[in-house]
Protein backbone atom coordinates (compact mmCIF):
# COMPACT_ATOMS: atom_id res chain seq x y z
CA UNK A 1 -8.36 20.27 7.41
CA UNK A 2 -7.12 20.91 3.92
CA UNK A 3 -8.60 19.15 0.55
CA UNK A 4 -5.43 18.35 -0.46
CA UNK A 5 -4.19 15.02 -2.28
CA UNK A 6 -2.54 11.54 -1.06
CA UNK A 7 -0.23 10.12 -3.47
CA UNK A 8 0.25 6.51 -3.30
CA UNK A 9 3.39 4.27 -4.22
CA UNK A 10 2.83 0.43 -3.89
CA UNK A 11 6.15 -0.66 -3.81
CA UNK A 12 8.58 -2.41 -7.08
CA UNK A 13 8.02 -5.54 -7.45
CA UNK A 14 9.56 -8.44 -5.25
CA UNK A 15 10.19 -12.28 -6.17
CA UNK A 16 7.21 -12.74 -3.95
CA UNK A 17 5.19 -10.18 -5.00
CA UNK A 18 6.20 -11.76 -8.73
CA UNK A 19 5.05 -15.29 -7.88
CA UNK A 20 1.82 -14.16 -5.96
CA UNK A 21 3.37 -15.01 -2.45
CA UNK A 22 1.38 -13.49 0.56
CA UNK A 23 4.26 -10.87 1.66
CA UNK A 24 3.74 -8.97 5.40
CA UNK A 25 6.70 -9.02 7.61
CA UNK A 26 8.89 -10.79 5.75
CA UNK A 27 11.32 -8.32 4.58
CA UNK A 28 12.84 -8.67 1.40
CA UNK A 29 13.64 -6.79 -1.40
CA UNK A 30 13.23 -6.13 -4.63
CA UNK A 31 13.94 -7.41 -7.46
CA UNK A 32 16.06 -5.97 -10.44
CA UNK A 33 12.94 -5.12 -12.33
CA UNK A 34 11.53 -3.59 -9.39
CA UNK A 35 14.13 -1.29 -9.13
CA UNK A 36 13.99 -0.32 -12.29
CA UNK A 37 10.07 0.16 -11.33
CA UNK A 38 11.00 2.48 -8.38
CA UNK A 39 13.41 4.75 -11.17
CA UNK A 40 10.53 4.86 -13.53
CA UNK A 41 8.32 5.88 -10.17
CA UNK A 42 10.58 8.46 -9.39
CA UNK A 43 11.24 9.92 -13.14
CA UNK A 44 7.00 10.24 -12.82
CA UNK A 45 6.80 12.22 -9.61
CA UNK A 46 9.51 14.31 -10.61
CA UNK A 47 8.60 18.26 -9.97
CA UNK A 48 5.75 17.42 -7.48
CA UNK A 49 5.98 18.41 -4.00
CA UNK A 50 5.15 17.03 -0.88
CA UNK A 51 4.31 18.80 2.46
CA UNK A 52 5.32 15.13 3.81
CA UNK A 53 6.47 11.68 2.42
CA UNK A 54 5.79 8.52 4.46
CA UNK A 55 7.09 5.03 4.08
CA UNK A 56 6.67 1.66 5.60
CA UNK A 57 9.44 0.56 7.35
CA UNK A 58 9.61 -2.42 5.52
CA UNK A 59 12.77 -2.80 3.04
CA UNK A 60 10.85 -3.02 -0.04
CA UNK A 61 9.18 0.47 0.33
CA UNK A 62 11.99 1.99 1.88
CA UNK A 63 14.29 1.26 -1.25
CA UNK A 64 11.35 1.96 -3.66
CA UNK A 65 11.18 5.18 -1.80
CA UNK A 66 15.01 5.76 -1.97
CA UNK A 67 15.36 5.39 -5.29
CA UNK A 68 12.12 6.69 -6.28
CA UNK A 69 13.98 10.01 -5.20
CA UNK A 70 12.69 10.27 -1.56
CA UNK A 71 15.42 8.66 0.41
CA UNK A 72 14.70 10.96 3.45
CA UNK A 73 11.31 9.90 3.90
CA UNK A 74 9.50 9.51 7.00
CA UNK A 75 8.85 5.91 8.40
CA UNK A 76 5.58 5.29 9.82
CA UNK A 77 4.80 1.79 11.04
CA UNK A 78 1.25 1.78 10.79
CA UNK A 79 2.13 2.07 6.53
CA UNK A 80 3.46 -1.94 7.47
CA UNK A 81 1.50 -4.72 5.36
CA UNK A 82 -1.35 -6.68 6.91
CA UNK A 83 0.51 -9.53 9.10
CA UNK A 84 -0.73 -12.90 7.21
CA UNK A 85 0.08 -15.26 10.45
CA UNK A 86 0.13 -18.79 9.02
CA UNK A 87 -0.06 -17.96 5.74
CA UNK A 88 3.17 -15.43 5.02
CA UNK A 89 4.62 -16.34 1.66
CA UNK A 90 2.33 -18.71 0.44
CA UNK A 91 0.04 -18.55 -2.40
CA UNK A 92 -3.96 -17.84 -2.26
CA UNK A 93 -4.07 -21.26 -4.91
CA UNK A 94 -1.79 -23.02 -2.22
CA UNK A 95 -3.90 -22.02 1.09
CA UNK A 96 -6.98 -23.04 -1.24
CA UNK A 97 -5.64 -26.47 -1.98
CA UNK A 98 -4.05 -27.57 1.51
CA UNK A 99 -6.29 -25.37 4.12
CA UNK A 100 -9.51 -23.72 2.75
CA UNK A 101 -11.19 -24.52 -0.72
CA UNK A 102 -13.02 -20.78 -0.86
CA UNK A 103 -10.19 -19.19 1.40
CA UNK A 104 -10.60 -15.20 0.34
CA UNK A 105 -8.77 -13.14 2.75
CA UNK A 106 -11.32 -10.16 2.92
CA UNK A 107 -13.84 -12.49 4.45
CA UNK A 108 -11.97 -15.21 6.05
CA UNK A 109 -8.72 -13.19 7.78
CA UNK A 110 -5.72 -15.49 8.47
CA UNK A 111 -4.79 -17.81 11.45
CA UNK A 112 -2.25 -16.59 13.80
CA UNK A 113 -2.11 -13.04 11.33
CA UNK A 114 -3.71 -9.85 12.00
CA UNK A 115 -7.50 -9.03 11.63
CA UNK A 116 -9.13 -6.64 9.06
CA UNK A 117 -10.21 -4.46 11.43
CA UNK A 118 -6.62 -4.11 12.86
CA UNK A 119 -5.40 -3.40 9.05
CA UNK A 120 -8.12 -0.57 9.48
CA UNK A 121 -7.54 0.97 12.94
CA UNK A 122 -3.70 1.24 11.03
CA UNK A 123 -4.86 3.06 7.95
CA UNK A 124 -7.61 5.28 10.26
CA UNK A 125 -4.51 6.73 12.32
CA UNK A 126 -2.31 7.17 8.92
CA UNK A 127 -5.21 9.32 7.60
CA UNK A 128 -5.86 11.00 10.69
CA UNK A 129 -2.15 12.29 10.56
CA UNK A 130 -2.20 12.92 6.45
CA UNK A 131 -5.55 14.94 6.79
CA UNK A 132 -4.05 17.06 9.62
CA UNK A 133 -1.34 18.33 6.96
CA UNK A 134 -0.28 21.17 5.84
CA UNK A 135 -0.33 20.68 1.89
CA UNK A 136 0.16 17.09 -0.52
CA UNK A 137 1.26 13.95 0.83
CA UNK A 138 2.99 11.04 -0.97
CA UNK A 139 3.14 7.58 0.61
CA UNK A 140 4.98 4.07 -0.05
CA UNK A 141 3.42 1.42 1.02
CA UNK A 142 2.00 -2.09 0.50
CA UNK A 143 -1.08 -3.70 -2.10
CA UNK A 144 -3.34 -4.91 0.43
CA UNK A 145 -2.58 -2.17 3.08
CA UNK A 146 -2.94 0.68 0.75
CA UNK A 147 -6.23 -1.05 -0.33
CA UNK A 148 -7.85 -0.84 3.03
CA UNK A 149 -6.18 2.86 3.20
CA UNK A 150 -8.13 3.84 0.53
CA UNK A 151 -11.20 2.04 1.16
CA UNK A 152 -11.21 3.87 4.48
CA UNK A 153 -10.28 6.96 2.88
CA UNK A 154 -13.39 6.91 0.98
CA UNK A 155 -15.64 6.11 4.36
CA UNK A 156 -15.84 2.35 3.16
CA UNK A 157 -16.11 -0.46 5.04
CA UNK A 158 -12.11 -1.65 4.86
CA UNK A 159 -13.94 -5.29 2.99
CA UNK A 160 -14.27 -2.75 0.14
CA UNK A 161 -10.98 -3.42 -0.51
CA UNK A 162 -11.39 -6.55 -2.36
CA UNK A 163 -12.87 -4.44 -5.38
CA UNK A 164 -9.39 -2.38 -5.74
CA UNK A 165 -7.19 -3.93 -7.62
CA UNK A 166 -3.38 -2.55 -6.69
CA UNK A 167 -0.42 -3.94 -8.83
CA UNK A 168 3.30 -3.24 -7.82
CA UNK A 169 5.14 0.18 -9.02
CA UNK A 170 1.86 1.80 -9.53
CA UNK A 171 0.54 5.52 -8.51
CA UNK A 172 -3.02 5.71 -7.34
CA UNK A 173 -4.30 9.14 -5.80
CA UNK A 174 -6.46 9.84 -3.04
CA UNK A 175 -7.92 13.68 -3.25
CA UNK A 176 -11.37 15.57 -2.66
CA UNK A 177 -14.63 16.21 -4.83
CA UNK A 178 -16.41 19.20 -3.23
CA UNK A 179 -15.48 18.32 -0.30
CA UNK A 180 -16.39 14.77 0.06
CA UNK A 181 -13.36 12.08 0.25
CA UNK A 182 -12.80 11.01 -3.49
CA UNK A 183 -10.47 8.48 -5.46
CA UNK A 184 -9.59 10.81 -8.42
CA UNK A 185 -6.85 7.69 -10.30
CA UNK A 186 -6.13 4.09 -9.59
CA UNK A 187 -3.37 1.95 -9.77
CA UNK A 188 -2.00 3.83 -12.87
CA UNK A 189 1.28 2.27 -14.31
CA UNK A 190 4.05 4.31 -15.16
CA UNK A 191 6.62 4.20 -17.95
């Protein structure tokens, strides 16, 4: 096992991701500005290498990938966002006001969606594989998936989560401190 680092990419933005829409399967894409987001990614990574780049397999990633400069990266469908059942592309204030008054989904999950703990068996396997590398890593993924990624990066319970706040187009990195799992940046903007 090598101490090196994981780069990650949450995707440009999307109209959804713009409005505050819960966004897991649905695949769309992303907006002007968000591609504009992924060109600003890609003029920031720019002379790094990668032993391995991994996407989600979901549009928006893909393309942020793409034009990021990576558009030969791996797809790995465990990088997919959590599955929000019922509640795909609506709002946390909407859920609140029709279905749930206190509705938060680290503690409360989604009907018909995927659990937490399935979110987490996903990011487990995606770290199993990126520790087992050969060198860096850079990954494109999802806000609430790359969340539980890093909470479980860290040895966190994947609730932990909740406290990492993970806006669209940003670069956070994953890395080592004497040889304990560390979060050396966070959701760092670029351009």
């Amino acid at each position: 096992m090598g101490e090196h680092t994981v780069t990650l990419v949450r995707h440009g933005e999307t109209e959804w991701s713009r409005t505050g829409r819960h966004t897991g399967r649905t695949d769309i894409p992303l907006t002007d500005a968000g591609r504009q987001e992924a060109a600003r990614l890609g003029a920031a990574l720019a002379g790094r290498q990668y032993a391995r780049v991994l996407t989600s397999p979901l549009r928006r990633a893909r393309d942020t990938a793409s034009i990021a400069g990576y558009p030969s990266a791996e797809v790995d469908a465990d990088l997919r966002e959590w599955d929000y059942g019922d509640y795909e592309g609506r709002t946390t204030a909407d859920i609140r006001a029709s279905d749930h008054p206190r509705w938060l989904l680290w503690d409360d999950g989604v009907p018909n969606g995927e659990t937490l703990d399935g979110v987490a068996r996903r990011a487990d396997r995606v770290i199993e594989r990126i520790r087992a590398a050969d060198g860096d890593i850079l990954v494109f993924a999802h806000g609430h998936f790359l969340r539980v990624l890093a909470a479980r990066w860290l040895g966190a319970d994947p609730a932990f989560g909740r406290h990492l706040v993970l806006r669209p187009a940003t670069l956070s990195i994953l890395s080592w401190e004497r040889q304990c799992p560390a979060l050396e940046a966070w959701n760092a903007p670029v351009g």
